[in-house]
N, C-alpha and C. Protein backbone atom coordinates (compact mmCIF):
# COMPACT_ATOMS: atom_id res chain seq x y z
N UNK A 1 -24.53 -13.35 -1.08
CA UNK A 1 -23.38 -14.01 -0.50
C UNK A 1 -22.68 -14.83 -1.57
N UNK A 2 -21.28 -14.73 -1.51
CA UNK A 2 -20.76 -15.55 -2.03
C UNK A 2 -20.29 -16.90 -2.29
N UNK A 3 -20.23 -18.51 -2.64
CA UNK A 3 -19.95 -19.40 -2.48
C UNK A 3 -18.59 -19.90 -2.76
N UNK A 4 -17.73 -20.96 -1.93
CA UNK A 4 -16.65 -21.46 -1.77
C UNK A 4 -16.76 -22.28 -1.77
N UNK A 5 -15.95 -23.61 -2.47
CA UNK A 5 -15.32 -24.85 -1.89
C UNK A 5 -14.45 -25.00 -0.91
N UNK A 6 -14.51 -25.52 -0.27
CA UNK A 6 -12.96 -25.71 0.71
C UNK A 6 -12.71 -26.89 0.39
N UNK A 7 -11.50 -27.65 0.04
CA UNK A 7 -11.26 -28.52 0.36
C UNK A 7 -9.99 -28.92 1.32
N UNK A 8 -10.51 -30.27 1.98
CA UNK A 8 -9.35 -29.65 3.61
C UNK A 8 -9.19 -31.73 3.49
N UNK A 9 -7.82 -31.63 4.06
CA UNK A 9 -7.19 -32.40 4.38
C UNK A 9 -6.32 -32.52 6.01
N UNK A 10 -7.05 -33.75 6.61
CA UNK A 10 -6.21 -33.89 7.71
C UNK A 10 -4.73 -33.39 8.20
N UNK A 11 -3.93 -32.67 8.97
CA UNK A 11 -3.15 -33.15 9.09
C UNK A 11 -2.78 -34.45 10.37
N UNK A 12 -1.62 -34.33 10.45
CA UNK A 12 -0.84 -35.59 11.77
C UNK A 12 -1.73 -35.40 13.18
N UNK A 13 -2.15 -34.62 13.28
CA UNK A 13 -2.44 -34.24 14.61
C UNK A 13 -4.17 -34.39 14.32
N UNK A 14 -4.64 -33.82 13.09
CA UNK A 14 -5.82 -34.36 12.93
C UNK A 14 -6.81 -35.82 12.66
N UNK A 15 -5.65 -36.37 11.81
CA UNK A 15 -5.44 -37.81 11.42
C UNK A 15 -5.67 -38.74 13.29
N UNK A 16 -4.78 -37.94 14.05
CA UNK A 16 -4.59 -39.09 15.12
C UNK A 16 -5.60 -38.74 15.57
N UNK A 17 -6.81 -37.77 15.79
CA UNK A 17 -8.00 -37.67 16.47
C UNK A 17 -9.05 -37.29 15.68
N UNK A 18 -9.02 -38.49 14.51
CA UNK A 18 -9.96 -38.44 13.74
C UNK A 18 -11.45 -39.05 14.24
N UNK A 19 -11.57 -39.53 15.33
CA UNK A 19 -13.02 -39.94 15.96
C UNK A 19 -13.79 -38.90 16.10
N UNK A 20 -12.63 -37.52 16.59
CA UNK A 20 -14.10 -36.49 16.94
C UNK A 20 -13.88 -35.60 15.87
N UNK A 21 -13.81 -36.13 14.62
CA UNK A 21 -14.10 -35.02 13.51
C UNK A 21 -15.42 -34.27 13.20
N UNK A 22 -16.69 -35.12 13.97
CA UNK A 22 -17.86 -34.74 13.60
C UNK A 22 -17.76 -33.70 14.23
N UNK A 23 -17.56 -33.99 15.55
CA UNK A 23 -17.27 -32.92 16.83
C UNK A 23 -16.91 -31.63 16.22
N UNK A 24 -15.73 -31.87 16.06
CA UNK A 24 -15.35 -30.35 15.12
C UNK A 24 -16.28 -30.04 14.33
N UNK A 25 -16.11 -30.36 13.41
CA UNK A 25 -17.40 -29.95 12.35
C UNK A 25 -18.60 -29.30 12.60
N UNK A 26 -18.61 -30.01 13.80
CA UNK A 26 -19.77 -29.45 14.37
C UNK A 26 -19.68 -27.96 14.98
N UNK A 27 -18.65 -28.15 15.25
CA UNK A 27 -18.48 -26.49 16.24
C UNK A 27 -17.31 -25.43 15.41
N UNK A 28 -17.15 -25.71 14.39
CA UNK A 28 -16.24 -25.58 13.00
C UNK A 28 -17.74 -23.93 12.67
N UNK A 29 -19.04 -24.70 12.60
CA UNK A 29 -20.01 -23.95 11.85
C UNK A 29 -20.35 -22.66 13.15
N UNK A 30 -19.82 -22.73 14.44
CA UNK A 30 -19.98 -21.07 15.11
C UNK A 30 -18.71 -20.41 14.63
N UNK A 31 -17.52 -21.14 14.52
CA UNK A 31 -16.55 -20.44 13.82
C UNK A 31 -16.77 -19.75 12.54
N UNK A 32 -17.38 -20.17 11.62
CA UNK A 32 -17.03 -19.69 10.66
C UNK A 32 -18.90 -18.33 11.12
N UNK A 33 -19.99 -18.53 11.43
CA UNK A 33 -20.80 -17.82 11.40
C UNK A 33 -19.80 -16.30 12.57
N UNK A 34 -19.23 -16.47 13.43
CA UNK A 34 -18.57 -15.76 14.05
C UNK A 34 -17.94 -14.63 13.32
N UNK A 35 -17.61 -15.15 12.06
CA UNK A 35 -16.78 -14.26 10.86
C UNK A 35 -17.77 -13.82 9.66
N UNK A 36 -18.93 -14.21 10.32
CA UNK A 36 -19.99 -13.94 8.81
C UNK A 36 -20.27 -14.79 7.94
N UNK A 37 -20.37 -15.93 7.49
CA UNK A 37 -19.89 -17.12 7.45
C UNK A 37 -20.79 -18.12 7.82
N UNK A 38 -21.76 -18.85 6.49
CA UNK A 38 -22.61 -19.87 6.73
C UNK A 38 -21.90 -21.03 5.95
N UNK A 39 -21.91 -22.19 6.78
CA UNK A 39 -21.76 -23.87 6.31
C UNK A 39 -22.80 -24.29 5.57
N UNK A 40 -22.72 -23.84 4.19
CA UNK A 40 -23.85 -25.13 4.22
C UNK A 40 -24.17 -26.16 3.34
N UNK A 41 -23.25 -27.37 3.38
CA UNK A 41 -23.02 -28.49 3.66
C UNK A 41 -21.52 -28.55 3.90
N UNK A 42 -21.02 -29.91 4.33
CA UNK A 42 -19.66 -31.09 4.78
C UNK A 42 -19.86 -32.07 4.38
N UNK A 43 -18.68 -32.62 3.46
CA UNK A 43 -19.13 -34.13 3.47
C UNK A 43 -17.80 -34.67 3.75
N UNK A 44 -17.60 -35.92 4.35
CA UNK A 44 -16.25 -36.53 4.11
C UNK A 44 -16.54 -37.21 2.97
N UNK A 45 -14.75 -37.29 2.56
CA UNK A 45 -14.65 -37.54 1.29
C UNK A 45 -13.46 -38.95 1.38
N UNK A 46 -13.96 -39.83 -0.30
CA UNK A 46 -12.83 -40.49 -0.21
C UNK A 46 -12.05 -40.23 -1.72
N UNK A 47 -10.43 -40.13 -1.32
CA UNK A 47 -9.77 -39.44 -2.74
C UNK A 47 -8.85 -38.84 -2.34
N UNK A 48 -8.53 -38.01 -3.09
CA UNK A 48 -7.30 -36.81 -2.87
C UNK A 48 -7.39 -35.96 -1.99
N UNK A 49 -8.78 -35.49 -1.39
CA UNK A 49 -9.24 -34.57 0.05
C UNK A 49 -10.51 -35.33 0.78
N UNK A 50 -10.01 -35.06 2.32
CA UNK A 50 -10.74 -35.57 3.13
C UNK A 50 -12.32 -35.04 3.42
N UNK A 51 -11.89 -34.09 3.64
CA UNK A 51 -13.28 -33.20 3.47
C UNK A 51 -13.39 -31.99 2.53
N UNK A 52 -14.78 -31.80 2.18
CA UNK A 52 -15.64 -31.20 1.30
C UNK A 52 -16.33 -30.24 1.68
N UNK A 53 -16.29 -29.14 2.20
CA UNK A 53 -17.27 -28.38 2.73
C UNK A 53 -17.67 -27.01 1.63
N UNK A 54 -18.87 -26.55 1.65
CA UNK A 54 -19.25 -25.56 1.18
C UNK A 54 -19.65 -24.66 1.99
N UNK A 55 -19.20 -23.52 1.47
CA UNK A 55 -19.41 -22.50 2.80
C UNK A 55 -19.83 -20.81 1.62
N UNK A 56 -20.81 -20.37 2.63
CA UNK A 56 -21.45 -18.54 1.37
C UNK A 56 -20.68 -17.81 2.92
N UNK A 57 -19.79 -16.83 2.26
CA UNK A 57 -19.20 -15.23 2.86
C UNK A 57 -20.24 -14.33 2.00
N UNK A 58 -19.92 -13.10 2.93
CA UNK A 58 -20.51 -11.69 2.07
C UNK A 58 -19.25 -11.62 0.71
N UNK A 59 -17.66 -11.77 0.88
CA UNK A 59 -16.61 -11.55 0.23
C UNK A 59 -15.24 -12.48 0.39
N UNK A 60 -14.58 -12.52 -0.53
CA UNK A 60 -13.08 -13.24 -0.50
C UNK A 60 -12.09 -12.83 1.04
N UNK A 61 -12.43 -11.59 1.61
CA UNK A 61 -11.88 -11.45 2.49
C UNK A 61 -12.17 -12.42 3.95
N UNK A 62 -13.84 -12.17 4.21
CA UNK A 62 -14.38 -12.78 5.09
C UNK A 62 -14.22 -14.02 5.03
N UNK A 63 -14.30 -15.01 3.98
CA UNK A 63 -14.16 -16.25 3.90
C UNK A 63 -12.83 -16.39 4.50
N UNK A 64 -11.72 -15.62 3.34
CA UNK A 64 -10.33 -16.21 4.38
C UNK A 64 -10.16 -16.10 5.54
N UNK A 65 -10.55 -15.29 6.67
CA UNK A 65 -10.29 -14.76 7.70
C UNK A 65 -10.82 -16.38 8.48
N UNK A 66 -12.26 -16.42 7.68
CA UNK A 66 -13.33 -17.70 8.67
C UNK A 66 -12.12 -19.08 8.35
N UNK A 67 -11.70 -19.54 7.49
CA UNK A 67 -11.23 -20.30 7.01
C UNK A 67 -9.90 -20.60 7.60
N UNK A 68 -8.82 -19.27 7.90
CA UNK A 68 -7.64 -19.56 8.62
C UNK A 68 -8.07 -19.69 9.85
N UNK A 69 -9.16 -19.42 10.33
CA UNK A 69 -9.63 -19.55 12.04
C UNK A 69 -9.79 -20.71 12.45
N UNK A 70 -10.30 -21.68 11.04
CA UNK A 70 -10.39 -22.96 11.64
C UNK A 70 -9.12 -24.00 11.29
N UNK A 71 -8.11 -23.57 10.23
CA UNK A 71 -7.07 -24.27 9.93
C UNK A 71 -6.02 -23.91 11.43
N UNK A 72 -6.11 -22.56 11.71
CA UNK A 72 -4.82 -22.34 13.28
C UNK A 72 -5.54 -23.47 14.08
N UNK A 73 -6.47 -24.03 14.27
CA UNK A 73 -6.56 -25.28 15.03
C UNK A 73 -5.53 -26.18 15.01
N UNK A 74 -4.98 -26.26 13.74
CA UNK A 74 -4.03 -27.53 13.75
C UNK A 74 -4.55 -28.88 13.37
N UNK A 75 -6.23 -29.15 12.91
CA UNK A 75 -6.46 -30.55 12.40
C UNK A 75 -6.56 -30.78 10.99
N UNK A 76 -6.48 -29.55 10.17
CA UNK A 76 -6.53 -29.78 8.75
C UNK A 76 -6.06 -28.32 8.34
N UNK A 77 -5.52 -28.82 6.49
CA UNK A 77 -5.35 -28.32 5.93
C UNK A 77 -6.09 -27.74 4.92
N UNK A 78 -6.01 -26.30 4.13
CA UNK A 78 -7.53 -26.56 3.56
C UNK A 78 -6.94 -25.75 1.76
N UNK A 79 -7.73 -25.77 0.77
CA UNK A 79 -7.50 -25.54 -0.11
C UNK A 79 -9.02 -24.55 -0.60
N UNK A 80 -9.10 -23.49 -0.39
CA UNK A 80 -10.52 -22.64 -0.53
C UNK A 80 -10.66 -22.00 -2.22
N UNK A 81 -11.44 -22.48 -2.89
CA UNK A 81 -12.13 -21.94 -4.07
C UNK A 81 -13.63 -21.34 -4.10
N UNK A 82 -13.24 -19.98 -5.00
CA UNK A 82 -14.38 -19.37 -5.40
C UNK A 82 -15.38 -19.93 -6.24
N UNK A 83 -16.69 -20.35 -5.85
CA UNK A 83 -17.47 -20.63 -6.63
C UNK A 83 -18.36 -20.00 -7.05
N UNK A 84 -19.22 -20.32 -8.27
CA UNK A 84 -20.25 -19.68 -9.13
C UNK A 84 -21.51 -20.41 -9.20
N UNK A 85 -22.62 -19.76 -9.19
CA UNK A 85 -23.71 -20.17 -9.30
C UNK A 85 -24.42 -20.27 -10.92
N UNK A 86 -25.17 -21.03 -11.16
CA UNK A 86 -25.70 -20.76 -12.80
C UNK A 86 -26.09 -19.33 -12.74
N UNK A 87 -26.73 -19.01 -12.50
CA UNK A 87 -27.11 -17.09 -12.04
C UNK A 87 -25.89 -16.51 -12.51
N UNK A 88 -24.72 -16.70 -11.79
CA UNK A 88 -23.96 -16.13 -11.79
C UNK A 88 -23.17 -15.77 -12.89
N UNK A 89 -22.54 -17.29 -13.86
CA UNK A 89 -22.27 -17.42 -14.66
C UNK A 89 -22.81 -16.49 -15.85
N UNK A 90 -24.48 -17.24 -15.80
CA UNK A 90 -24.97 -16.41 -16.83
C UNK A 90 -24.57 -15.31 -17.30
N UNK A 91 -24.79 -14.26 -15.71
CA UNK A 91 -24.74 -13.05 -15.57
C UNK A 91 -23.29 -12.52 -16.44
N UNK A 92 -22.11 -13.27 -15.52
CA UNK A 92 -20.91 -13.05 -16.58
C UNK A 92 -20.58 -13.34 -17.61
N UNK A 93 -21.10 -14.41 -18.19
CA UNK A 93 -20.70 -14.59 -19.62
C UNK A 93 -21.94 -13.91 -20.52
N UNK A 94 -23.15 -13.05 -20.24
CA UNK A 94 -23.85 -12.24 -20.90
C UNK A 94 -22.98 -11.06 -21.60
N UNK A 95 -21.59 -11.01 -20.96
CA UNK A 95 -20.85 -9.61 -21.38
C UNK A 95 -20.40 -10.39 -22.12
N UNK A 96 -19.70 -11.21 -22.91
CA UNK A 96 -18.85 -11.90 -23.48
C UNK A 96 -19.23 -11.40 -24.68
């Protein structure tokens, strides 16, 4: 599986019902397993993005699909990066 950053930012509508963010979050993780799609970790954040989540797809496709499923909610915005594992790296920069 592959690993992602998301990083997601409230919007207006999320901001004003920011009490049950856990809530979401919480039910954020059948969404994304629904699409193939494990959480695993969230953190809120303080800075330039609100939340932090890491999330493993099988592929770039699956992730986006899981990822716009939970942004059409309407409580955040999200910014999704491909990540690498030391494994991984290795593996690619062995061709170099």
């Amino acid at each position: 599986m592959a690993n992602y950053i998301v990083l997601t930012n409230f919007t207006d509508q999320g901001i004003r019902t920011v009490t049950e963010s856990v809530k979401r979050a919480r039910l954020s993780q059948s969404t994304f397993e629904k699409y193939g799609c494990k959480k695993t970790a969230q953190f809120w954040t303080i800075g330039q993005h609100d939340i932090v989540t890491v999330l493993e797809a099988p592929n770039d496709e699956t992730a986006m699909k899981a990822v716009l499923a939970v942004g059409k909610l309407g409580n955040v915005r999200t910014v999704t990066m491909r990540a690498f594992t030391a494994a991984e790296m290795e593996a690619l920069t062995s061709e170099l």
